[in-house]
C-alpha atoms as a PDB file:
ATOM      1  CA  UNK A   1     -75.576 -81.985  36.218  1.00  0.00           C
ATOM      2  CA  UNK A   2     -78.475 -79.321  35.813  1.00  0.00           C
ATOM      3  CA  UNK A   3     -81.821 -79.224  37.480  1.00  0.00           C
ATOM      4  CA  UNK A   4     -85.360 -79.596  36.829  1.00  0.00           C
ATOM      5  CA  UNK A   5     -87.357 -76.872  36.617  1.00  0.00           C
ATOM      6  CA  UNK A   6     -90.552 -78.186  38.361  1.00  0.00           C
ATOM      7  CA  UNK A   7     -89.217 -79.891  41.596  1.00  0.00           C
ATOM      8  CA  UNK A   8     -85.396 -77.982  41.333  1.00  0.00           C
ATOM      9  CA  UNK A   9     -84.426 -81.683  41.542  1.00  0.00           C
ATOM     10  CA  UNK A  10     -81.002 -82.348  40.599  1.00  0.00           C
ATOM     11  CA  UNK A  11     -80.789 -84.586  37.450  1.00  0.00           C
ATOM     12  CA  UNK A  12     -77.765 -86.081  34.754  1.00  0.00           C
ATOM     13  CA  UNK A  13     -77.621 -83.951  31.555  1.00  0.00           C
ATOM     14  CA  UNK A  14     -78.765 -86.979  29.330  1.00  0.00           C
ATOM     15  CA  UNK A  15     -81.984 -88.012  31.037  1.00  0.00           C
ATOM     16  CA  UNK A  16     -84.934 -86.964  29.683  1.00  0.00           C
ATOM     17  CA  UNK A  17     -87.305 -87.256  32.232  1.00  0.00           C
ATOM     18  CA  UNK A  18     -87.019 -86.020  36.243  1.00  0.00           C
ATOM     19  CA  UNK A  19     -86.672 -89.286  38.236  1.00  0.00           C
ATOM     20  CA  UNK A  20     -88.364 -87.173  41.682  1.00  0.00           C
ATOM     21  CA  UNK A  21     -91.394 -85.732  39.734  1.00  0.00           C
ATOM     22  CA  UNK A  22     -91.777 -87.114  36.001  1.00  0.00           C
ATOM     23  CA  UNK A  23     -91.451 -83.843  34.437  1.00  0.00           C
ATOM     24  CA  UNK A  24     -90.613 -83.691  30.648  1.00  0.00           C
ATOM     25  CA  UNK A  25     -86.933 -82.073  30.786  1.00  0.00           C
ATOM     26  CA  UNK A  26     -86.271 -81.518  27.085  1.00  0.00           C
ATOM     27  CA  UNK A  27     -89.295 -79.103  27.133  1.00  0.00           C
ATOM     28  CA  UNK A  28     -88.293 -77.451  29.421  1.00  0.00           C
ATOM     29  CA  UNK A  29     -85.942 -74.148  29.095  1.00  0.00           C
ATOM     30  CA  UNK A  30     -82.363 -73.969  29.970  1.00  0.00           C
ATOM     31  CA  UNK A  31     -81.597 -73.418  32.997  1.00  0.00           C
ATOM     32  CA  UNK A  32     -80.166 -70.217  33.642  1.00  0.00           C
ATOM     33  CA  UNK A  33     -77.795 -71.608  36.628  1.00  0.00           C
ATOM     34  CA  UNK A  34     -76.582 -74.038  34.571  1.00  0.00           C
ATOM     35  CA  UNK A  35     -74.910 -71.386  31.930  1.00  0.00           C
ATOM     36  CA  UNK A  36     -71.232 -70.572  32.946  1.00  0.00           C
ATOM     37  CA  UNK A  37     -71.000 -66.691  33.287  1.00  0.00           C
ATOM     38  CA  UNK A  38     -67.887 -64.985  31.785  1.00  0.00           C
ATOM     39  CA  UNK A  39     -64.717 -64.378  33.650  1.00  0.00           C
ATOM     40  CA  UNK A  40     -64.580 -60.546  34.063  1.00  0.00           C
ATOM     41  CA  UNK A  41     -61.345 -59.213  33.244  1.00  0.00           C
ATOM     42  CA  UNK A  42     -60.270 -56.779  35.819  1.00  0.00           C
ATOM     43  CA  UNK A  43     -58.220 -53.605  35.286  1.00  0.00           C
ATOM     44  CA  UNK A  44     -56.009 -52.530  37.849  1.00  0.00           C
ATOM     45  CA  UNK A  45     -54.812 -49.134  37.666  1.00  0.00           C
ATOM     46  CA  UNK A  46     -51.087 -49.854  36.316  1.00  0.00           C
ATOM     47  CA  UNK A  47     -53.082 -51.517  33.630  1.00  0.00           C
ATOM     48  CA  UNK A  48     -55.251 -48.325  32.816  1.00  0.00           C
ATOM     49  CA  UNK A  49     -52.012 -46.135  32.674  1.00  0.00           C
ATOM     50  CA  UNK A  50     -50.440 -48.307  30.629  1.00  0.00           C
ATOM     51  CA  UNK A  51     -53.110 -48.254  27.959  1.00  0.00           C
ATOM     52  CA  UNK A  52     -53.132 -44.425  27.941  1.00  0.00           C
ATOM     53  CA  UNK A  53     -49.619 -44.173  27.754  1.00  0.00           C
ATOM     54  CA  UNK A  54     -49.766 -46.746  24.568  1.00  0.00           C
ATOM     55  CA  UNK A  55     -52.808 -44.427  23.506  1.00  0.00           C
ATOM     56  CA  UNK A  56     -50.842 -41.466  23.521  1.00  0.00           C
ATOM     57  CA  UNK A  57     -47.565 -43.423  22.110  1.00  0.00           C
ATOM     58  CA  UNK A  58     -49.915 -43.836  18.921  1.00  0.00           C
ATOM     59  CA  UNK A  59     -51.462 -40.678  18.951  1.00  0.00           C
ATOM     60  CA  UNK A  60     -48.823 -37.969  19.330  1.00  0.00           C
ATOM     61  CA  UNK A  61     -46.716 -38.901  16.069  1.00  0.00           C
ATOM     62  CA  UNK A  62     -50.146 -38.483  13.965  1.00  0.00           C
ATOM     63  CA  UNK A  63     -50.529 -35.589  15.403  1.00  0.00           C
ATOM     64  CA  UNK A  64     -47.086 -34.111  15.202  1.00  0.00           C
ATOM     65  CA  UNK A  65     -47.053 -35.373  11.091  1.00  0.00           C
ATOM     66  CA  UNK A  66     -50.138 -33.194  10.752  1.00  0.00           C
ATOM     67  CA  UNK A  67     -49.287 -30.161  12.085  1.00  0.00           C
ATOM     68  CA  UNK A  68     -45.695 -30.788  10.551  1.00  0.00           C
ATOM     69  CA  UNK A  69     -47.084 -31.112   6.861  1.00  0.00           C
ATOM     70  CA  UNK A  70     -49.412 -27.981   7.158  1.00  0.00           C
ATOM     71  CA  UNK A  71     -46.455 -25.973   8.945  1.00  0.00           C
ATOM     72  CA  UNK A  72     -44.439 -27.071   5.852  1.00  0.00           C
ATOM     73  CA  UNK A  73     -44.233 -27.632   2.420  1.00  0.00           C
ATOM     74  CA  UNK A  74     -41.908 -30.993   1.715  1.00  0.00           C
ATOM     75  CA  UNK A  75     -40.780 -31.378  -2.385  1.00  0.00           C
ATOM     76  CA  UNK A  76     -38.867 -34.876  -3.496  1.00  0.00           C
ATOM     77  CA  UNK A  77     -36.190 -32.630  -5.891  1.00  0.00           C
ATOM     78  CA  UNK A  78     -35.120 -36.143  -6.919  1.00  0.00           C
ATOM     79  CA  UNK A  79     -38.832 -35.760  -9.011  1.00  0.00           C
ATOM     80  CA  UNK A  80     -37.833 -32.934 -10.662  1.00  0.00           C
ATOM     81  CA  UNK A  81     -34.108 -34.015 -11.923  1.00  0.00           C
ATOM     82  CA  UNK A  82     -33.085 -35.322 -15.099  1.00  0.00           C
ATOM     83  CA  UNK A  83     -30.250 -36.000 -17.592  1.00  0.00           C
ATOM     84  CA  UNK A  84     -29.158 -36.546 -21.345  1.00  0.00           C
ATOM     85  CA  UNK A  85     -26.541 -38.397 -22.399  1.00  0.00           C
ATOM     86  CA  UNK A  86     -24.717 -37.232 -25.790  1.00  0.00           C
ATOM     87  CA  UNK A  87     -21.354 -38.158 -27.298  1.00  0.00           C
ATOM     88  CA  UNK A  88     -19.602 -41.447 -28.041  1.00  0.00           C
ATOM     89  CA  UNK A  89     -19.623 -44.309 -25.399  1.00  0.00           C
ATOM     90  CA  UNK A  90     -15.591 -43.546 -24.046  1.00  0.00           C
ATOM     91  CA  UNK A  91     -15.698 -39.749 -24.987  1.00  0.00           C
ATOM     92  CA  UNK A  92     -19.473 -39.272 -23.355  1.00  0.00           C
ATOM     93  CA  UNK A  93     -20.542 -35.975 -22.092  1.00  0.00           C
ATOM     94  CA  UNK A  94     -24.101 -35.231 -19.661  1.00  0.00           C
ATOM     95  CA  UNK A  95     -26.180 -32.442 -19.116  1.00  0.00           C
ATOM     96  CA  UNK A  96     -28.452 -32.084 -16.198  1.00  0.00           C
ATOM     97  CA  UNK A  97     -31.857 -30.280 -15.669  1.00  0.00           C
ATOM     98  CA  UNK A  98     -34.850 -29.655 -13.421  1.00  0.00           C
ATOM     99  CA  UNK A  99     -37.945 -31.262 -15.604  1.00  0.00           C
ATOM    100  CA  UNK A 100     -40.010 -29.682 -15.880  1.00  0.00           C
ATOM    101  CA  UNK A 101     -37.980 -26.385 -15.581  1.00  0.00           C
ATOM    102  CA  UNK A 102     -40.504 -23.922 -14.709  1.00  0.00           C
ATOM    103  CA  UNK A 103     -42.796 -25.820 -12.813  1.00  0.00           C
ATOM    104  CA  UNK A 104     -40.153 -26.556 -10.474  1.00  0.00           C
ATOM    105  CA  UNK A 105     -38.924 -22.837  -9.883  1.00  0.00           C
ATOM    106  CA  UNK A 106     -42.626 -21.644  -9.529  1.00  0.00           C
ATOM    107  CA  UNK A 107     -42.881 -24.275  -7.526  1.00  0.00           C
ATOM    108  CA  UNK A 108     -40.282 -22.912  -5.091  1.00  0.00           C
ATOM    109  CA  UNK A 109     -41.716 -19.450  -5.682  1.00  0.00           C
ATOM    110  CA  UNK A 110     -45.191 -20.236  -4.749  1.00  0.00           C
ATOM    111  CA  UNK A 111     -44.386 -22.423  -1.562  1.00  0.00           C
ATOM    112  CA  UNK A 112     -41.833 -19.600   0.034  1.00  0.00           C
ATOM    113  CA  UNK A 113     -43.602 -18.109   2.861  1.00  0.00           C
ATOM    114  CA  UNK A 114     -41.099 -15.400   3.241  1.00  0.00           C
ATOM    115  CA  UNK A 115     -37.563 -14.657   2.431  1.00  0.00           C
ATOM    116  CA  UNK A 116     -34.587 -16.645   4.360  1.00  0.00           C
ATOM    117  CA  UNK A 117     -33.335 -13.954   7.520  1.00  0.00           C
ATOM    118  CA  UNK A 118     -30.329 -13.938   6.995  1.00  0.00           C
ATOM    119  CA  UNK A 119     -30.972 -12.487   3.006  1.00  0.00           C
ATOM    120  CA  UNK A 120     -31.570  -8.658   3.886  1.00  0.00           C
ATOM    121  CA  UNK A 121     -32.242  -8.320  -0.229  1.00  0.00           C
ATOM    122  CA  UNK A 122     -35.120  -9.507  -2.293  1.00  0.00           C
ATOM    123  CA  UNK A 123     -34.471 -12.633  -3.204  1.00  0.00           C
ATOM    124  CA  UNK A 124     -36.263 -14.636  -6.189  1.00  0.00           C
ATOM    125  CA  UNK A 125     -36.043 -18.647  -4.694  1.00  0.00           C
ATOM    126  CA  UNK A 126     -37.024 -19.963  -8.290  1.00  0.00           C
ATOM    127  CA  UNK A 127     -33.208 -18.909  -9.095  1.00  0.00           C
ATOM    128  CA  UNK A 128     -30.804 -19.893  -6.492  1.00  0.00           C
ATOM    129  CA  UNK A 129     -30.861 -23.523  -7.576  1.00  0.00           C
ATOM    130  CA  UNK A 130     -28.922 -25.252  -9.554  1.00  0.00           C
ATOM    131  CA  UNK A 131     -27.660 -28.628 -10.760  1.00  0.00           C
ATOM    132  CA  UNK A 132     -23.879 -30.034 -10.273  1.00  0.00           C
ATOM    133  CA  UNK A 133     -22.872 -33.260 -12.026  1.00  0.00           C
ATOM    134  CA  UNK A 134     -19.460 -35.338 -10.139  1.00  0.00           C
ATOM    135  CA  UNK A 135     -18.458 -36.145 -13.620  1.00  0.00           C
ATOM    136  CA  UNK A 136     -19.923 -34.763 -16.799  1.00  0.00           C
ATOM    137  CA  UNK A 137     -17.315 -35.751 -19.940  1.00  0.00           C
ATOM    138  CA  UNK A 138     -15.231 -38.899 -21.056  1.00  0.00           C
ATOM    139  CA  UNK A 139     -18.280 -40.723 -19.770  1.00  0.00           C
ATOM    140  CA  UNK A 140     -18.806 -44.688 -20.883  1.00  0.00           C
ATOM    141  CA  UNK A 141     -21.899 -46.538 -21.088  1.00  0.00           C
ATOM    142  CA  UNK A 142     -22.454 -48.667 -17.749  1.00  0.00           C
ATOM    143  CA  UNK A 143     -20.777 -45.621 -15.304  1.00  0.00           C
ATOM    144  CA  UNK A 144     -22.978 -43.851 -12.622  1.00  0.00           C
ATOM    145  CA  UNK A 145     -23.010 -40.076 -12.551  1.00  0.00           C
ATOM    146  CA  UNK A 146     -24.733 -38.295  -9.072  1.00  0.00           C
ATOM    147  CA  UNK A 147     -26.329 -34.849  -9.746  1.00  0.00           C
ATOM    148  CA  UNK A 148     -26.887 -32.881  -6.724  1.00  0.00           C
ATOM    149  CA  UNK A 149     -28.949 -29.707  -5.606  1.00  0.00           C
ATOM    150  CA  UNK A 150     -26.697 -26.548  -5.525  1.00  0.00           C
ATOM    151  CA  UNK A 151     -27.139 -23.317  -4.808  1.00  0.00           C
ATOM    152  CA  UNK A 152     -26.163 -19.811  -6.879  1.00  0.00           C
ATOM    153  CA  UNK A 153     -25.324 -18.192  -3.644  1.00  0.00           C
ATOM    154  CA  UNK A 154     -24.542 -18.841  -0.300  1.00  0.00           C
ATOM    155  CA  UNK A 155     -27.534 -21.013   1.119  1.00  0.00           C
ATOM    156  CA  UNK A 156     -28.845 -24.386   2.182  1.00  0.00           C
ATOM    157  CA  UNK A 157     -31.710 -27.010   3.029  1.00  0.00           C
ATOM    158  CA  UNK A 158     -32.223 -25.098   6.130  1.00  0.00           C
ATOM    159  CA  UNK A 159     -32.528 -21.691   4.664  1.00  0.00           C
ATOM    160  CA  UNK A 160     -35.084 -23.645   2.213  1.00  0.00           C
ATOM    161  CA  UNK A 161     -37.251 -24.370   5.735  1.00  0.00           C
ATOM    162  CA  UNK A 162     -37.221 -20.938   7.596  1.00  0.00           C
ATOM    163  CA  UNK A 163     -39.248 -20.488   3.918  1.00  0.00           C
ATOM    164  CA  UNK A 164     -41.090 -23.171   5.248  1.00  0.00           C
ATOM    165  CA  UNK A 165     -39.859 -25.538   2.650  1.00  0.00           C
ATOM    166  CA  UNK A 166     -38.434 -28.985   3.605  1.00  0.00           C
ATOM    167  CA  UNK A 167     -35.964 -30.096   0.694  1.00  0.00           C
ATOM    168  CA  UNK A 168     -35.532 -34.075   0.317  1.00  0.00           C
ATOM    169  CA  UNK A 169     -33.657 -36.488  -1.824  1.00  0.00           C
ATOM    170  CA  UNK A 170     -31.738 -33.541  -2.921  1.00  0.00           C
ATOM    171  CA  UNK A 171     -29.387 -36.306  -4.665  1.00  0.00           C
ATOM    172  CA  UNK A 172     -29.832 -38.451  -7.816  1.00  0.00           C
ATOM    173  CA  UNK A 173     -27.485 -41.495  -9.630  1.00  0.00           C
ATOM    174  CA  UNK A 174     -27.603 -42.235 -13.112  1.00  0.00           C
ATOM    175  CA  UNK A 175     -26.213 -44.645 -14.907  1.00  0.00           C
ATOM    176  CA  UNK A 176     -24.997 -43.574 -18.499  1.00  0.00           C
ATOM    177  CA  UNK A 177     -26.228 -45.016 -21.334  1.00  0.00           C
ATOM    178  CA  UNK A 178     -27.444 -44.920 -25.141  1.00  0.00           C
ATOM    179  CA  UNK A 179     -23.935 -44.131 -26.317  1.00  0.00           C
ATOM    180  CA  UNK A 180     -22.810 -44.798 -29.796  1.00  0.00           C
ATOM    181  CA  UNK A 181     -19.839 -46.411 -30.694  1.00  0.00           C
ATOM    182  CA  UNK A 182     -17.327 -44.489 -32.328  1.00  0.00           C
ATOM    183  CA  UNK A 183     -16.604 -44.815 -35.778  1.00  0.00           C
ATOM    184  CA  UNK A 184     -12.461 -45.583 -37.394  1.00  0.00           C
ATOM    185  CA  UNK A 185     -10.951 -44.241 -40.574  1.00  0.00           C
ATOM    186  CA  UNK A 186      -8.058 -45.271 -42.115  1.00  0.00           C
ATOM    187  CA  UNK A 187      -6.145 -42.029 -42.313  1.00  0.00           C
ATOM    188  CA  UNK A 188      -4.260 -43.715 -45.448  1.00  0.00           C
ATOM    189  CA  UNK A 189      -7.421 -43.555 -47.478  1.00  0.00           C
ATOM    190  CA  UNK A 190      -7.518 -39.967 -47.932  1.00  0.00           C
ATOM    191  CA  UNK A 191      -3.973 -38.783 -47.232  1.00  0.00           C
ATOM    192  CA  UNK A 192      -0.406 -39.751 -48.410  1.00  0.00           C
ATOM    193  CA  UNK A 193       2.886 -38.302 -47.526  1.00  0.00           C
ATOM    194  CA  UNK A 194       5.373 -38.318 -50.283  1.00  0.00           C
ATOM    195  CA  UNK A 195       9.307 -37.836 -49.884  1.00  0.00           C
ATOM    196  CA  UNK A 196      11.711 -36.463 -51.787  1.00  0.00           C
ATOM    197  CA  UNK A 197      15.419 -35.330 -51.211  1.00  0.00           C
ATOM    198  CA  UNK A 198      18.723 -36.378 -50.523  1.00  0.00           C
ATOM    199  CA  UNK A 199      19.247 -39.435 -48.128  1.00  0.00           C
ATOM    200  CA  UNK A 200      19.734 -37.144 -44.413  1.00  0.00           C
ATOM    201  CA  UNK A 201      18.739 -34.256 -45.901  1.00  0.00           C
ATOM    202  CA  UNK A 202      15.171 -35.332 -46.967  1.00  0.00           C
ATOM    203  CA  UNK A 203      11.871 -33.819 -46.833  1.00  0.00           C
ATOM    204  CA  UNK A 204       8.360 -34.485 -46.341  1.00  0.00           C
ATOM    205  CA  UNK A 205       4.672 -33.442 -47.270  1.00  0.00           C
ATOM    206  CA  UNK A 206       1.229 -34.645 -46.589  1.00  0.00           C
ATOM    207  CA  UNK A 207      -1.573 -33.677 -49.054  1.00  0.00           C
ATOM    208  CA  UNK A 208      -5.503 -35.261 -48.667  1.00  0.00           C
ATOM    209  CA  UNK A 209      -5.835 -36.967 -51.842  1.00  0.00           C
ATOM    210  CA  UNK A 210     -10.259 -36.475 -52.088  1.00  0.00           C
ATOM    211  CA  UNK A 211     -10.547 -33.234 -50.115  1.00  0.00           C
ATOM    212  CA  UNK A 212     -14.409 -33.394 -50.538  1.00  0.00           C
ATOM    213  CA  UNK A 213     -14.944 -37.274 -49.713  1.00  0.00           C
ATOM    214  CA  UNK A 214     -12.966 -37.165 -46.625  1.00  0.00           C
ATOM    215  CA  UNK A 215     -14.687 -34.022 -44.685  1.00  0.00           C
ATOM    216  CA  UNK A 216     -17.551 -35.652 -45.708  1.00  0.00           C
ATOM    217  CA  UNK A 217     -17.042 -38.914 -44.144  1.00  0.00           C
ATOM    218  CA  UNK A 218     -15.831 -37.093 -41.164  1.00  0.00           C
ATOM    219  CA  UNK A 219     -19.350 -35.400 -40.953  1.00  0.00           C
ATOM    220  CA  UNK A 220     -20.834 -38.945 -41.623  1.00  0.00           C
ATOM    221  CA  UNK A 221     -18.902 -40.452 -38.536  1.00  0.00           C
ATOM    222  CA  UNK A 222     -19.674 -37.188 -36.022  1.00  0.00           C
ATOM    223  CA  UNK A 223     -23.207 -37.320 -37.199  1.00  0.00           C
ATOM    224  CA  UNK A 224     -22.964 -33.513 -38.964  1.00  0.00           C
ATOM    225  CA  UNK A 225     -25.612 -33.397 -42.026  1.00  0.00           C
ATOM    226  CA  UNK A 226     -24.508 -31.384 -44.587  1.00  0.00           C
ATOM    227  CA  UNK A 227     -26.683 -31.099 -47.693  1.00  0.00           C
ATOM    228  CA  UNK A 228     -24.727 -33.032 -50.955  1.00  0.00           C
ATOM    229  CA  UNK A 229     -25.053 -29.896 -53.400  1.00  0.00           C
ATOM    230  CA  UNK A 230     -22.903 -27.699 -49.822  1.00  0.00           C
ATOM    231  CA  UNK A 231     -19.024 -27.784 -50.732  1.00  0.00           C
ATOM    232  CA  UNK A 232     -16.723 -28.205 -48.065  1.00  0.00           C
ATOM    233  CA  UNK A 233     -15.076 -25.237 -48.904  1.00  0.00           C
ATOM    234  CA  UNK A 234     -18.290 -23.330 -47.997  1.00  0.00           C
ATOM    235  CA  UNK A 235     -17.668 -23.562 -44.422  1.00  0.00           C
ATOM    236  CA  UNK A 236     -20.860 -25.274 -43.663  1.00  0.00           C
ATOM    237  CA  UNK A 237     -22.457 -24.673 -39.939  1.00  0.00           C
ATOM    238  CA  UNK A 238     -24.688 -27.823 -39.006  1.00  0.00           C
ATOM    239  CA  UNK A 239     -25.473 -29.072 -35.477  1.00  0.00           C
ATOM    240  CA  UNK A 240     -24.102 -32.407 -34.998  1.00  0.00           C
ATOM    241  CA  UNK A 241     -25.796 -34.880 -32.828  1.00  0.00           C
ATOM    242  CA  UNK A 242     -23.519 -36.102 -31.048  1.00  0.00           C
ATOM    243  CA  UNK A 243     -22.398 -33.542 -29.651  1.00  0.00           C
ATOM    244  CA  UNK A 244     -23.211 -30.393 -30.533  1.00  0.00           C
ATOM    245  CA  UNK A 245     -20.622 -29.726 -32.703  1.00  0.00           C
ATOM    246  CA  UNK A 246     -20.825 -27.823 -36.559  1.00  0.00           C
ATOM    247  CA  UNK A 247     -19.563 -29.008 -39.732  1.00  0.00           C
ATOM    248  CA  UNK A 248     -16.945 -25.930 -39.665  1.00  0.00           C
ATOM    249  CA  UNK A 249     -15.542 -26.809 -36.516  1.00  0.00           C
ATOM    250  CA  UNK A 250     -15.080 -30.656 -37.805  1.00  0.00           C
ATOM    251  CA  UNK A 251     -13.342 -29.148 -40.681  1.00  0.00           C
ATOM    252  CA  UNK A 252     -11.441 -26.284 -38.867  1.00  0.00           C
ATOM    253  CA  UNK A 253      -9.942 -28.714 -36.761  1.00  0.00           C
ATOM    254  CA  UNK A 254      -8.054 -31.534 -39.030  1.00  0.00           C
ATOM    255  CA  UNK A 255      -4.713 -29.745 -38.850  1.00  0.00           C
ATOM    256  CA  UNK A 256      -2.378 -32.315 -39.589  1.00  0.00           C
ATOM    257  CA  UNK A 257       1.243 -31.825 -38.198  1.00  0.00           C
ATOM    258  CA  UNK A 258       3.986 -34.182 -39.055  1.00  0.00           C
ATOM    259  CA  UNK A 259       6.709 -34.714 -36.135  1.00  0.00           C
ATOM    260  CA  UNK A 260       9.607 -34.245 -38.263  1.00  0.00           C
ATOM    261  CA  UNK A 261       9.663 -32.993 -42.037  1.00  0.00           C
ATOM    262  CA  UNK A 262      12.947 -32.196 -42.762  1.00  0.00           C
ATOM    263  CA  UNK A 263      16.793 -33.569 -42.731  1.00  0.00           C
ATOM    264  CA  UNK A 264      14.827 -37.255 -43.601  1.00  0.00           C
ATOM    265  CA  UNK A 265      16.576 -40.359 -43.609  1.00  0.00           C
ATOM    266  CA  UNK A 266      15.852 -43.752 -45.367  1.00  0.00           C
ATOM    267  CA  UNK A 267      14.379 -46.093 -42.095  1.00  0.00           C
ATOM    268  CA  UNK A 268      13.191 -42.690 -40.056  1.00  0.00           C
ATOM    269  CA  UNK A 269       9.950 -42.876 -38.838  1.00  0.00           C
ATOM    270  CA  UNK A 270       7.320 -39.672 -38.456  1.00  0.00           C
ATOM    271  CA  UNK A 271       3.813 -39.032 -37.332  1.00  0.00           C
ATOM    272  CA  UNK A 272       1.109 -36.760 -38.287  1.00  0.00           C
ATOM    273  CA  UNK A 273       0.164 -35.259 -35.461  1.00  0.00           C
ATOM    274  CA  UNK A 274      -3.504 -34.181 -35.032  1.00  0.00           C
ATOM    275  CA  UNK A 275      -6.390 -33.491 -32.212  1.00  0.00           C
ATOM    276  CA  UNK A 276      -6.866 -36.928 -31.785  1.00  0.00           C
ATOM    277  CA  UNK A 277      -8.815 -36.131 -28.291  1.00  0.00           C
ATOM    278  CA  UNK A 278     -11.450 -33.812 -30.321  1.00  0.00           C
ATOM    279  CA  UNK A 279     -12.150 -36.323 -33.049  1.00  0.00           C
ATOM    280  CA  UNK A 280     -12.893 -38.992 -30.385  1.00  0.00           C
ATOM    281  CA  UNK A 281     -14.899 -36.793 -28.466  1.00  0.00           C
ATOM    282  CA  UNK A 282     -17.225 -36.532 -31.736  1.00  0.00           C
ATOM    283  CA  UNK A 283     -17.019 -40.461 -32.695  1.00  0.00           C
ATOM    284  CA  UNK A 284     -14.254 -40.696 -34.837  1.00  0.00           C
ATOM    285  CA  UNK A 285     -11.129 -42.797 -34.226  1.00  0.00           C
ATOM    286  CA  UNK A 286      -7.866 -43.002 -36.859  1.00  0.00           C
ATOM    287  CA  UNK A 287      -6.450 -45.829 -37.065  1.00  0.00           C
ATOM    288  CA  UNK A 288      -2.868 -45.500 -35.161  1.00  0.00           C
ATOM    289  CA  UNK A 289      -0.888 -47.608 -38.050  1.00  0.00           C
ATOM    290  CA  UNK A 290      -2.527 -45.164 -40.693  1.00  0.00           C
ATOM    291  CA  UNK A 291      -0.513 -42.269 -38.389  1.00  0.00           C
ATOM    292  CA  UNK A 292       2.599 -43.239 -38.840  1.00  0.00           C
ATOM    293  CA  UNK A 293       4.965 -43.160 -42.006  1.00  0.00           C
ATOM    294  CA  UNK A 294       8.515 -44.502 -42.455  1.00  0.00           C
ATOM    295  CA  UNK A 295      10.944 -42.439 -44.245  1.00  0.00           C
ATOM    296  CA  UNK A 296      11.420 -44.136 -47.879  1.00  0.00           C
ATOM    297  CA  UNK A 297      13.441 -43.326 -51.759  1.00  0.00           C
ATOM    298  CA  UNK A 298      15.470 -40.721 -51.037  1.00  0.00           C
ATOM    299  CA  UNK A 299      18.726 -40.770 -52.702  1.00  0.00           C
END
C-alpha cells in the first residue's frame, strides 16, 4: 500500500489513479513514508571493547616488527653459504665457503653496533666465523652434506645480537653431485712379475714394463696435464682437477710392495701391495685380478 499525495488517501501499489480524488499517481513522487528506513545496528559497550581489543590485537605485532627491525640488523647466513664438490663419485671430497667472502665479513663488520660484553679485547666480527661440514671426504653423488655457522672462539647467535645482529638459517644441506666416475687399469698392462729359483726357495720381482706410458695414463685417469715433450722422470708438478693433487705426488706414490718375495713355491699366491685408498681418491681403480700373481716355473 502507499498513499496519494493530494488527498493522503490510501491506495494499492498498481493503480494508477487515486480512487478518492482522481489524482495522477505515477506523476507523482515517491512517497517518502513508503521507503523502509535501515535497521540501525547498535553497539553496546562489550561490543566497542571488543573491537579495540581486536584493534590493538592487529596493531601491536606491526608495531613490535618495526621497532624490532630498526633495533636490529637480521642476515639469512644460509644466503651467503656455498660448496664445491671435487673428487671421484665414492672417494668425493667438499669444501665450504661464505660467497661472496668479503661482502659477508664486512657485512658483519658494518652491522656490529659494539663489541659482545663479555669480549674485554678488540674484537674484529668479520673473523670469528667460520664454516664446519658433518662430512667432507669419501663423499658419493646423491648424499646430503649440512654446513653450519661456527665460530673461531668462544661465542654464539646471542653474542651476534647484543651487536645487534640477529643470525638466521645459520644451517645449510647439500646434496653432492657432479662427480666423475673413476677410471680402472689393468695393472697387468704395464707391470709383470717374473720368478725364478728353486721350487720353496723361489723368488720374485716386479718391473713396469712402459715406465713413461703408464705414469702417463695415471695422470690421464686423475685428470693431471702434463705437457707430452715433460718426462716422467722430471718430476713434473701440475694441479690435478680432481683433486688437487700434482703429477709428482701421482708418481711418488705407486710404490708397489709384493706380500711375499722370497722362499716361493709352485701354486703360492702373492699380491702387490699399493695405496689403493690414494689412487681411488684421485679416480683411478686397479683391477683386483691384475693384483694378484700365482707363484709359477720354478724348478
Amino acid at each position: 500500500m502507499k498513499k496519494c499525495n493530494v488527498c493522503r488517501c490510501h491506495v494499492k501499489n498498481e493503480e494508477k489513479y487515486c480512487h478518492n480524488c482522481g489524482a495522477d499517481l505515477t506523476s507523482q513522487p515517491l512517497n517518502v513514508d513508503n521507503i523502509p528506513t535501515k535497521r540501525k545496528i547498535q553497539f553496546n559497550r562489550k561490543t566497542k571493547i571488543l573491537c579495540i581489543i581486536l584493534s590493538l590485537a592487529i596493531l601491536i605485532p606491526s608495531i613490535s616488527a618495526i621497532v624490532y627491525r630498526s633495533k636490529y640488523t637480521i642476515i639469512d647466513v644460509s644466503d651467503y653459504i656455498g660448496v664445491t664438490f671435487s673428487g671421484r663419485n665414492g672417494y668425493g671430497n667438499v669444501e665450504a665457503f661464505f660467497i661472496p667472502e668479503d661482502e659477508f665479513r664486512a657485512l658483519l663488520r658494518n652491522k656490529s653496533r659494539n663489541v659482545s660484553e663479555k669480549w674485554s679485547d678488540w674484537v674484529d666480527v668479520g673473523e670469528i666465523v667460520k664454516l664446519d661440514v658433518d662430512r667432507n671426504s669419501h663423499l658419493s653423488n646423491g648424499d646430503k652434506v649440512t654446513v653450519s655457522l661456527s665460530f673461531t672462539r668462544s661465542c654464539s647467535t646471542l653474542d651476534f645480537k647484543e651487536m645487534g645482529i640477529i643470525l638466521r638459517n645459520t644451517e645449510k644441506t647439500f646434496k653432492v653431485s657432479g662427480l666423475e666416475n673413476y677410471v680402472t687399469l689393468d695393472l697387468r698392462e704395464y707391470a709383470a712379475v717374473e720368478f725364478a729359483g728353486k721350487n720353496g726357495n723361489g723368488y720374485a720381482g716386479l718391473y713396469l714394463l712402459e715406465p713413461e706410458k703408464f705414469y702417463r695414463d695415471l695422470w690421464d685417469a686423475a685428470g693431471v696435464y702434463v705437457p707430452d715433450d715433460y718426462s716422467v722422470f722430471d718430476d713434473p708438478e701440475y694441479v690435478n682437477d680432481y683433486g688437487g693433487t700434482e703429477a709428482s705426488d701421482i708418481f711418488a706414490h705407486f710404490e708397489p710392495d709384493l706380500s711375499k718375495s722370497r722362499n716361493l713355491s709352485n701354486g703360492e699366491k702373492i699380491k702387490i701391495n699399493l695405496d689403493e685408498d690414494f689412487y681411488l681418491q684421485h679416480g683411478i681403480k686397479f683391477l683386483p685380478e691384475s693384483l694378484e700373481y700365482t707363484v709359477s716355473g720354478l724348478e
